[in-house]
C-alpha atoms as a PDB file:
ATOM      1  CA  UNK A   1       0.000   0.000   0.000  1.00  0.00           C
ATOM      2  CA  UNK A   2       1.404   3.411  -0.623  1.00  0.00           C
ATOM      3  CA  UNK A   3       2.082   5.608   1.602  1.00  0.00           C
ATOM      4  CA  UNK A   4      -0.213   8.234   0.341  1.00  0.00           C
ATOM      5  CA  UNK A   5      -3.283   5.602   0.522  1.00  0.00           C
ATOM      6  CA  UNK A   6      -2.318   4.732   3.868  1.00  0.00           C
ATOM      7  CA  UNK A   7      -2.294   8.082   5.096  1.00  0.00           C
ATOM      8  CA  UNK A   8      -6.164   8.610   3.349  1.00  0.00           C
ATOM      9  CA  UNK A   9      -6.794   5.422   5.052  1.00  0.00           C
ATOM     10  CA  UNK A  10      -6.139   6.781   8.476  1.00  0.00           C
ATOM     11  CA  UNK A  11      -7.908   9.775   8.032  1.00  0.00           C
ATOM     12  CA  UNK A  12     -10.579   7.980   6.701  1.00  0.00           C
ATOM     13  CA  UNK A  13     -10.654   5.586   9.600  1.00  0.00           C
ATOM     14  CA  UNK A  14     -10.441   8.040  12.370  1.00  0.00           C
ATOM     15  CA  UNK A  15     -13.380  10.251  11.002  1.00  0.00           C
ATOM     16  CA  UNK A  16     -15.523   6.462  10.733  1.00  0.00           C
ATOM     17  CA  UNK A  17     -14.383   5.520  14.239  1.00  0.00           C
ATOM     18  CA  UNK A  18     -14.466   6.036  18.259  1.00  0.00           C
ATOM     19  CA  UNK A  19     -10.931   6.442  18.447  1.00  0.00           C
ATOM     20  CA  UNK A  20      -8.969   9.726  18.415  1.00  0.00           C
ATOM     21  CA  UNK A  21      -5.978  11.304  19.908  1.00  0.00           C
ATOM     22  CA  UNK A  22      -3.771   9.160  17.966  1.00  0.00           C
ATOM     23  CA  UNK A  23      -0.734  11.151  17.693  1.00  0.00           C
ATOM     24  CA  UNK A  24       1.807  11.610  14.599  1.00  0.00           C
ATOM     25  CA  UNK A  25       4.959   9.215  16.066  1.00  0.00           C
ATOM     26  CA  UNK A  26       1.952   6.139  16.465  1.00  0.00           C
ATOM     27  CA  UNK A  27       1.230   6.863  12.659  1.00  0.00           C
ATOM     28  CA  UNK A  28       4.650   6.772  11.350  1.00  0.00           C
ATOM     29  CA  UNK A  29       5.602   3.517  14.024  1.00  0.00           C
ATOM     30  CA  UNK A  30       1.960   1.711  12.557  1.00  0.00           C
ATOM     31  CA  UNK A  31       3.557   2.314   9.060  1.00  0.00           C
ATOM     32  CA  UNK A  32       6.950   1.211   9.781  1.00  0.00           C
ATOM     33  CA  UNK A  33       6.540  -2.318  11.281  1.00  0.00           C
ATOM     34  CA  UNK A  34       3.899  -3.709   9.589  1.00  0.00           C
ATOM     35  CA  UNK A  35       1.518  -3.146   6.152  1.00  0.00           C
ATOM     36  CA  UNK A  36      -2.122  -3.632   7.043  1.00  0.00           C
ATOM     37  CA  UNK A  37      -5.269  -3.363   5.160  1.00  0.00           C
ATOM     38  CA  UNK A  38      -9.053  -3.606   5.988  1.00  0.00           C
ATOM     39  CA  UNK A  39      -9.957  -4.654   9.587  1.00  0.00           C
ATOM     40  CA  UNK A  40      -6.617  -5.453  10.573  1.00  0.00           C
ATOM     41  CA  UNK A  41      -5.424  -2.273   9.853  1.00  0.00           C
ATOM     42  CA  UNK A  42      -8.493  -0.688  11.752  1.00  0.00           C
ATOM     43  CA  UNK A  43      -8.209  -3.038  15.140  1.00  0.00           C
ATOM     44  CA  UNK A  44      -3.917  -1.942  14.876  1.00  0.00           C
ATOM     45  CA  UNK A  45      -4.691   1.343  15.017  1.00  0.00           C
ATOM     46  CA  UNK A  46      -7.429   1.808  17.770  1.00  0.00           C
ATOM     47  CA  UNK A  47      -5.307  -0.467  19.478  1.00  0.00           C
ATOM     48  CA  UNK A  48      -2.204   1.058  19.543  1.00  0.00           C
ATOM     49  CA  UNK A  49      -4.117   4.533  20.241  1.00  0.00           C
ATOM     50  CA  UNK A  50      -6.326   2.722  23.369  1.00  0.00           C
ATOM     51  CA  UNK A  51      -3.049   1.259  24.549  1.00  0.00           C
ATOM     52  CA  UNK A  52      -1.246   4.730  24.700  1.00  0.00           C
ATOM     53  CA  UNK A  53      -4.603   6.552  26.874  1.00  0.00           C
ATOM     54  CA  UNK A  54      -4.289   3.597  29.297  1.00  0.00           C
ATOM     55  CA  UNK A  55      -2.311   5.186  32.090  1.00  0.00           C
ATOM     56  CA  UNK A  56      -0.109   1.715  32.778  1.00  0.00           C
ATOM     57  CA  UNK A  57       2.065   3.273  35.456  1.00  0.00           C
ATOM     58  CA  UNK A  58      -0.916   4.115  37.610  1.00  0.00           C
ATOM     59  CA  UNK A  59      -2.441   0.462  37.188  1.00  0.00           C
ATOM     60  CA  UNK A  60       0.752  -1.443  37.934  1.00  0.00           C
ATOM     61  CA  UNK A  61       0.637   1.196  41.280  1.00  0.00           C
ATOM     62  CA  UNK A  62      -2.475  -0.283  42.162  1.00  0.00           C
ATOM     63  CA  UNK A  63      -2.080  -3.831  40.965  1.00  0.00           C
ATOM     64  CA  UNK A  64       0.636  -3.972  43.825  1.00  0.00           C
ATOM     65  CA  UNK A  65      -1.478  -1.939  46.475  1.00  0.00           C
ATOM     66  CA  UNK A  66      -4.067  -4.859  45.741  1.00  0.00           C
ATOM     67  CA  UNK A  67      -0.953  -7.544  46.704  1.00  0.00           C
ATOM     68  CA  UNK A  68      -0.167  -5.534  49.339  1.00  0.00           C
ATOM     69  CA  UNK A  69      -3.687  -5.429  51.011  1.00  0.00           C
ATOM     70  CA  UNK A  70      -3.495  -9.338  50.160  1.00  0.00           C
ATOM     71  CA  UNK A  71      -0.611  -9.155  52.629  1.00  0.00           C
ATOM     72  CA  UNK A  72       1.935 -10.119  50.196  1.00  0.00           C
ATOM     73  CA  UNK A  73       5.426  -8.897  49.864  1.00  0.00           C
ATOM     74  CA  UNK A  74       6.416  -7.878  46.403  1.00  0.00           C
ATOM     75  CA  UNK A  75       9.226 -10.007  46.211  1.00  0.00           C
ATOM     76  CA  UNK A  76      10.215 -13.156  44.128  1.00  0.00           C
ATOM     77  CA  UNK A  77       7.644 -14.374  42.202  1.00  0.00           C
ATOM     78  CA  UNK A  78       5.896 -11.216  42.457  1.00  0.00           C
ATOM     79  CA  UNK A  79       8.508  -8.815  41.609  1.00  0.00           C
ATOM     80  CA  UNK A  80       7.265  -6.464  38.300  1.00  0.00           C
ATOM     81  CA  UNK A  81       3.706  -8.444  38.337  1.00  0.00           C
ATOM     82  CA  UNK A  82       2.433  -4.872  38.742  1.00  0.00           C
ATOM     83  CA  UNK A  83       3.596  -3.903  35.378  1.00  0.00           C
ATOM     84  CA  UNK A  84       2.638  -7.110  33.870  1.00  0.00           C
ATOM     85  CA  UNK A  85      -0.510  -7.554  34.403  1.00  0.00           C
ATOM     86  CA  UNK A  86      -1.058  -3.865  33.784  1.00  0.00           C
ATOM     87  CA  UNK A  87       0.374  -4.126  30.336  1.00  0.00           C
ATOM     88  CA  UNK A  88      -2.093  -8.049  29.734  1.00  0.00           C
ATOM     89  CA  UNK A  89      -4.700  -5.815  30.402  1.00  0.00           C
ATOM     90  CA  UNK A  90      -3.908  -3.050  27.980  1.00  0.00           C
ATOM     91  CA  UNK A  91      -2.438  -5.189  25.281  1.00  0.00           C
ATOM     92  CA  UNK A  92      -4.819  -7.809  25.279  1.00  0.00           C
ATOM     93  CA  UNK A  93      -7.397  -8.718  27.587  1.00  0.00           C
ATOM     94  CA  UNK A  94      -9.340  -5.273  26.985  1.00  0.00           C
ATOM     95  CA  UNK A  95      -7.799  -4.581  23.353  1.00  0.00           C
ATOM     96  CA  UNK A  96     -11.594  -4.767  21.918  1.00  0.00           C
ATOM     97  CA  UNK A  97     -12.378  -1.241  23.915  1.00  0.00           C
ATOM     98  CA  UNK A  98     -11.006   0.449  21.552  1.00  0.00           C
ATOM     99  CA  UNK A  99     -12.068  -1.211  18.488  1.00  0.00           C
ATOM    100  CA  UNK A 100     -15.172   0.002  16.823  1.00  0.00           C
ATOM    101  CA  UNK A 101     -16.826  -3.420  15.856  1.00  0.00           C
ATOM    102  CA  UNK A 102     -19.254  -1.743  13.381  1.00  0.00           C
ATOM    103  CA  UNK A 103     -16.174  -0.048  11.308  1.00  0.00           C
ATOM    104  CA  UNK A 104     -14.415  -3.938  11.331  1.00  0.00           C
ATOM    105  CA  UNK A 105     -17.485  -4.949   9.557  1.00  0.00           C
ATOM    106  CA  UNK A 106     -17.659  -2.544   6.730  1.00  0.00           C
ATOM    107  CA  UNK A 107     -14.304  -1.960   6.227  1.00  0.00           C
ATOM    108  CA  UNK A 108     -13.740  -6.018   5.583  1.00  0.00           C
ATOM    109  CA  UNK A 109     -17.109  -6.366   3.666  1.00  0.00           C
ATOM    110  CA  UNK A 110     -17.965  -6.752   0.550  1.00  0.00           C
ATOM    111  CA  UNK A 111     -20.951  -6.129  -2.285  1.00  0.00           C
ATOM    112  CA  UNK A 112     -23.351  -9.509  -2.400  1.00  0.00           C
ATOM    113  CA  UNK A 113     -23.861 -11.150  -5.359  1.00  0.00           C
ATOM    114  CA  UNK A 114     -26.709 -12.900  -6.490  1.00  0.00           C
ATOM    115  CA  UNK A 115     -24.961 -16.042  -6.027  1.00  0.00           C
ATOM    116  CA  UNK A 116     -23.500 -15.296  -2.598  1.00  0.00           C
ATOM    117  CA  UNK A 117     -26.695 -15.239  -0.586  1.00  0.00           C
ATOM    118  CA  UNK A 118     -26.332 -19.152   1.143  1.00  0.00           C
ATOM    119  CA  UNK A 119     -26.111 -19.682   4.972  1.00  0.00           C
ATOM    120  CA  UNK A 120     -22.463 -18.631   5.921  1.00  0.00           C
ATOM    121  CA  UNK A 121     -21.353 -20.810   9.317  1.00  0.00           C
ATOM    122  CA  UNK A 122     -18.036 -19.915  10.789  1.00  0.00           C
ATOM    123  CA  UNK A 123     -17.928 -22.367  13.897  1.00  0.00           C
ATOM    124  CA  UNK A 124     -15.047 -23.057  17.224  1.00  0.00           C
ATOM    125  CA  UNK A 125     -13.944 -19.273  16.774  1.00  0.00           C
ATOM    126  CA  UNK A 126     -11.638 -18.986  20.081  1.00  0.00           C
ATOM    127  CA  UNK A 127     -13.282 -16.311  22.323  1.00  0.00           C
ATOM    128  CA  UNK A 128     -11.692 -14.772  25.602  1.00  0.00           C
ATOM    129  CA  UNK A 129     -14.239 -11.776  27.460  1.00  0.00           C
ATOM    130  CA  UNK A 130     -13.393 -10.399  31.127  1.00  0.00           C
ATOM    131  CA  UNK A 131     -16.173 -10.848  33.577  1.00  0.00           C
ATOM    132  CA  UNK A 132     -16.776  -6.891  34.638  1.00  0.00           C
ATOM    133  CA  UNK A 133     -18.257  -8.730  38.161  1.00  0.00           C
ATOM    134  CA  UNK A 134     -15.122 -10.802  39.252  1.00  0.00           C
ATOM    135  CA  UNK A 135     -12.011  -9.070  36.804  1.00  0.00           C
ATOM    136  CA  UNK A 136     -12.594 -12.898  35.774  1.00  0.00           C
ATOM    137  CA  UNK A 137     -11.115 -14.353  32.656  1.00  0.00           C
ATOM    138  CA  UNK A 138     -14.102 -16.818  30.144  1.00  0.00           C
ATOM    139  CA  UNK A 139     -12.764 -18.377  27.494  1.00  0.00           C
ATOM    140  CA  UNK A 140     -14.649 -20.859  24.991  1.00  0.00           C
ATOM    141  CA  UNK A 141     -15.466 -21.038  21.347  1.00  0.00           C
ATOM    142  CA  UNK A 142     -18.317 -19.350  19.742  1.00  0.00           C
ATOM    143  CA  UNK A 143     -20.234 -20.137  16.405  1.00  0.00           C
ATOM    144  CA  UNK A 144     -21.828 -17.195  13.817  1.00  0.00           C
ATOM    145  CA  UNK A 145     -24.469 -18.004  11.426  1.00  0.00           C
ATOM    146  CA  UNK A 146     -25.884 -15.427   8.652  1.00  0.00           C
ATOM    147  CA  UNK A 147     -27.334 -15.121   5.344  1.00  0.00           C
ATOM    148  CA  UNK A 148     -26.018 -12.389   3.395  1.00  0.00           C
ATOM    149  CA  UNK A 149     -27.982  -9.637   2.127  1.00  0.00           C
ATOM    150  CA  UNK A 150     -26.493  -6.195   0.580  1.00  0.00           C
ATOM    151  CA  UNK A 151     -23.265  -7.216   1.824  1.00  0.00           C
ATOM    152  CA  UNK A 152     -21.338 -10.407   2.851  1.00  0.00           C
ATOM    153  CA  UNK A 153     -18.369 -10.132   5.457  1.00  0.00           C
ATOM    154  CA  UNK A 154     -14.762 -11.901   5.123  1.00  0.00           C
ATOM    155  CA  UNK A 155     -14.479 -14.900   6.920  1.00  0.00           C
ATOM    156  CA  UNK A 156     -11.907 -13.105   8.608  1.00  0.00           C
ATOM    157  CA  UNK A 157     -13.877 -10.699   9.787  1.00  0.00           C
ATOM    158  CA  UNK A 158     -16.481 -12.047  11.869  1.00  0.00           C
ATOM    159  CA  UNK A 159     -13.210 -13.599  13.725  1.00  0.00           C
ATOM    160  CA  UNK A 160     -12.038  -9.525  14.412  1.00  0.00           C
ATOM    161  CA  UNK A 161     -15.701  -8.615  14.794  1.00  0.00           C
ATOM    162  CA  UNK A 162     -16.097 -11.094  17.766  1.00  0.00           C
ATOM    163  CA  UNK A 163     -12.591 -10.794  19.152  1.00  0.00           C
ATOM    164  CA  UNK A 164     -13.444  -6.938  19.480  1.00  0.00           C
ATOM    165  CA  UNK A 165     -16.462  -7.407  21.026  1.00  0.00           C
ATOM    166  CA  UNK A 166     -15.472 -10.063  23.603  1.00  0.00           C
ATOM    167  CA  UNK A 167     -12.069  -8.539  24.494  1.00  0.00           C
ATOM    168  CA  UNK A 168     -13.384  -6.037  26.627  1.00  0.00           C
ATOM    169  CA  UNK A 169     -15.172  -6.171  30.233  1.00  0.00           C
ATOM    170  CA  UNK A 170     -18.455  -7.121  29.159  1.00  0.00           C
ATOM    171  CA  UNK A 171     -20.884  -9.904  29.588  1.00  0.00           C
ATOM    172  CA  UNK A 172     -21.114 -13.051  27.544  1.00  0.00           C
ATOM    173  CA  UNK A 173     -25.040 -12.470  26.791  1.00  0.00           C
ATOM    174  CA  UNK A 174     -24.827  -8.836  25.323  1.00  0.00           C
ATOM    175  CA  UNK A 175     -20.904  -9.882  23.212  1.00  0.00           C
ATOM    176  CA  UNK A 176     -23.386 -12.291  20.950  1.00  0.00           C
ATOM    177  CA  UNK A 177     -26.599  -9.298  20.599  1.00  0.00           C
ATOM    178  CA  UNK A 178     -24.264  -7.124  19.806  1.00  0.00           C
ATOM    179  CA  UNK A 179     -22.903  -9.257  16.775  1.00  0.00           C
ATOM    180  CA  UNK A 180     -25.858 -10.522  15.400  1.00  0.00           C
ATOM    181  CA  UNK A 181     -27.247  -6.671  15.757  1.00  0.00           C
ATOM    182  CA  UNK A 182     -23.957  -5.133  14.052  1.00  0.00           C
ATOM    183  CA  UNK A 183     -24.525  -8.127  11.223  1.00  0.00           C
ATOM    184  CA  UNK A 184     -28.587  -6.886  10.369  1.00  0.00           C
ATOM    185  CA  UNK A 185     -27.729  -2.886  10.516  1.00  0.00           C
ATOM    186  CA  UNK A 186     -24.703  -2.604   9.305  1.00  0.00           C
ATOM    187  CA  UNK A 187     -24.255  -5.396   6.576  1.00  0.00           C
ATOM    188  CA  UNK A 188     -27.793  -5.904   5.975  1.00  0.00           C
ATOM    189  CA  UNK A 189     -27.565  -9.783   6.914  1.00  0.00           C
ATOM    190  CA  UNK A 190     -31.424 -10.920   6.128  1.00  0.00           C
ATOM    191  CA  UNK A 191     -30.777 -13.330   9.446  1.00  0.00           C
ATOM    192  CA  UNK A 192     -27.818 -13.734  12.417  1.00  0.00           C
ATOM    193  CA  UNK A 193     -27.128 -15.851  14.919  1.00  0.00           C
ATOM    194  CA  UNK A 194     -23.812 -16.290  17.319  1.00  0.00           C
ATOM    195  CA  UNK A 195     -23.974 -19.020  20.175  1.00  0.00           C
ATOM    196  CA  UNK A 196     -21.400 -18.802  22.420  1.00  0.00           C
ATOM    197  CA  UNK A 197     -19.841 -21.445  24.606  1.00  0.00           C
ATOM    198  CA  UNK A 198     -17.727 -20.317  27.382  1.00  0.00           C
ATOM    199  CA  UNK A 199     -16.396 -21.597  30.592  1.00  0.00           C
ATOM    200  CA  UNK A 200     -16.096 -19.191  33.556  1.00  0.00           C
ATOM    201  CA  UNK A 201     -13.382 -18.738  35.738  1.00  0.00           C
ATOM    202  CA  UNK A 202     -15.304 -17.320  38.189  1.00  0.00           C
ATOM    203  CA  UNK A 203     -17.800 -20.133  38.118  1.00  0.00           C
ATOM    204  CA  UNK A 204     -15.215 -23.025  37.929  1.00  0.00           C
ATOM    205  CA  UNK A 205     -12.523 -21.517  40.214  1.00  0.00           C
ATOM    206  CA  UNK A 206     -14.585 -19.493  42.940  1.00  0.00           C
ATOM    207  CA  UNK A 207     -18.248 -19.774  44.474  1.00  0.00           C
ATOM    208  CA  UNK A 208     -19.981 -22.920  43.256  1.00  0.00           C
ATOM    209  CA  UNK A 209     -16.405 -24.095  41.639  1.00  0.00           C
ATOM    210  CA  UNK A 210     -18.452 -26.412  39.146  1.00  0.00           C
ATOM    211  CA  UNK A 211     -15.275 -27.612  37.405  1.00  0.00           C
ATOM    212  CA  UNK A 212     -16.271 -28.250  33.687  1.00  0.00           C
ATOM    213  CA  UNK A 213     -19.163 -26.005  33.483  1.00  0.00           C
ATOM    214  CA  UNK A 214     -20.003 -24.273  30.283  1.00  0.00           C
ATOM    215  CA  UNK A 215     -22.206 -21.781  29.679  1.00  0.00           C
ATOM    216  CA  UNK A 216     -23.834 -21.560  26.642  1.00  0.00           C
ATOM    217  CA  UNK A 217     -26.017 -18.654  24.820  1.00  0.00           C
ATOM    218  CA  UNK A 218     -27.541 -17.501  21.404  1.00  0.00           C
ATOM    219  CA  UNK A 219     -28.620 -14.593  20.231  1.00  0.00           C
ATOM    220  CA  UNK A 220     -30.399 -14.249  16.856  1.00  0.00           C
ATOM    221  CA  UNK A 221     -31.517 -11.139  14.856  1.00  0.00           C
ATOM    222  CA  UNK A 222     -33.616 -10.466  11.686  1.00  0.00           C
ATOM    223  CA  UNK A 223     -35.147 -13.077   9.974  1.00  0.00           C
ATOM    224  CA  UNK A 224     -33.593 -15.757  12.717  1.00  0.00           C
ATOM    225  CA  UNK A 225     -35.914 -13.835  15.426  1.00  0.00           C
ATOM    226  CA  UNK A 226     -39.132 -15.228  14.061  1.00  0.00           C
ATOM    227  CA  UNK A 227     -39.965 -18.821  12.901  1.00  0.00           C
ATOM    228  CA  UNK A 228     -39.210 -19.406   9.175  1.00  0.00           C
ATOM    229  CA  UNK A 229     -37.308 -22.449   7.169  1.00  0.00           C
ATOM    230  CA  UNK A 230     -34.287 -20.183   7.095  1.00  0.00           C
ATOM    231  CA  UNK A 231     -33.836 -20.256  11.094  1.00  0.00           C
ATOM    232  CA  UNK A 232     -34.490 -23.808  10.995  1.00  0.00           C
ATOM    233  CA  UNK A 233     -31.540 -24.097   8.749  1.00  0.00           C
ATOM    234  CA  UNK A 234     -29.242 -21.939  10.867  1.00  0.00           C
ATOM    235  CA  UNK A 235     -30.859 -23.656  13.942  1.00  0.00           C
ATOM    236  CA  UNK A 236     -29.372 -27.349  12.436  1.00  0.00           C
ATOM    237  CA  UNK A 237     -26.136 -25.760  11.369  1.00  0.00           C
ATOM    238  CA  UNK A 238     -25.081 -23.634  14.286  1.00  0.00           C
ATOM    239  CA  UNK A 239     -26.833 -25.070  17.502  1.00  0.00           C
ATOM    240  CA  UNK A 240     -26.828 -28.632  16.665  1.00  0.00           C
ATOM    241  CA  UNK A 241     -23.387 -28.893  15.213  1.00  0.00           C
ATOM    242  CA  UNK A 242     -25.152 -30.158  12.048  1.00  0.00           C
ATOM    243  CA  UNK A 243     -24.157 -29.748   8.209  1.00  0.00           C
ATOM    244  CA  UNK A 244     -26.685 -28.796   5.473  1.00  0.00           C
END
């Protein structure tokens, strides 16, 4: 990509998205290591500009007054966890905050043909989310289901979509409405679904501790809202682990 069609890209990008403040030095370092395009591009960006707002000093600070309150001495195996899990939580665990999920769909989308209008299933995507309750990791896999209507998504992209919807502090029921909402308004899906299967942490390793559990939930939107032949489809496809 050339450099002046990178630079339109950015503008373009920032005007379309929730992020801002990015400043000149994270342009020039995003175009120096790497040469992104589409949604890639997009979820680099807001992340690199949501990882320099996080104050990481003042988190590490109170990561270790936590340990400290735990009465633990910040020594050993605990020397610098401060600043690690600081920078987990900025570089990854709440990455999706700053990734507008609606811009990852149109930016990696694509006109519909007449031909291109089938039941897409992308199944056992790998999905991480941070319980906002317990600062609790759930991890699991989760399964999207649409038919296309003006538009049709990469396969890639429902991956990013997900990922920056679930890597945030959020709950698992409103990561799959969200999805299947994004997939109706902003692609013009006719029908979406996205069951997710996740296991708790703080359901398996606190509380009840029910070792094994998994929690499973759908959401649907458009024409998968409302009885019809197509949901049944979807239904035997996506729920049941079935193949049409």
């Amino acid at each position: 990509m050339h450099a002046q069609a990178v630079h339109a890209r950015l503008r373009r990008i920032h005007a379309d998205s929730s992020c801002s403040g990015l400043t000149p030095r994270s342009y020039f370092d995003l175009l120096r290591h790497r040469t992104l395009t589409g949604a890639s591009f997009l979820i680099e960006w807001c992340s690199m500009n949501q990882a320099a707002m996080i104050d990481r000093r003042r988190a590490a600070q109170a990561i270790e007054e936590f340990l400290r309150a735990l009465g633990r001495d910040l020594k050993g195996d605990l020397a610098g966890t401060g600043k690690r899990v600081a920078d987990a939580w900025a570089d990854d665990l709440i990455r999706g905050d700053a990734v507008d999920a609606a811009a990852v769909l149109r930016e990696g989308s694509m006109e519909a043909g007449p031909l291109d209008r089938g039941l897409v299933v992308a199944r056992d995507l790998a999905v991480t989310t941070m319980c906002p309750h317990h600062l609790l990791p759930a991890h699991g896999a989760g399964t999207i289901a649409y038919l296309p209507g003006a538009r049709m998504a990469g396969i890639g992209t429902l991956a990013r979509a997900l990922d920056a919807l679930a890597r945030r502090l959020t709950l698992q029921e409103r990561i799959g409405g969200q999805l299947v909402e994004l997939l109706v308004n902003e692609l013009g899906a006719r029908g979406a679904l996205c069951k997710l299967a996740l296991t708790h942490t703080c359901l398996v390793a606190r509380g009840e501790r029910k070792a094994g559990a998994v929690i499973e939930t759908v959401a649907v939107a458009g024409l998968f809202a409302e009885p019809c032949p197509e949901r049944d489809i979807a239904v035997a496809a996506a729920l049941a682990g079935g193949r049409v």
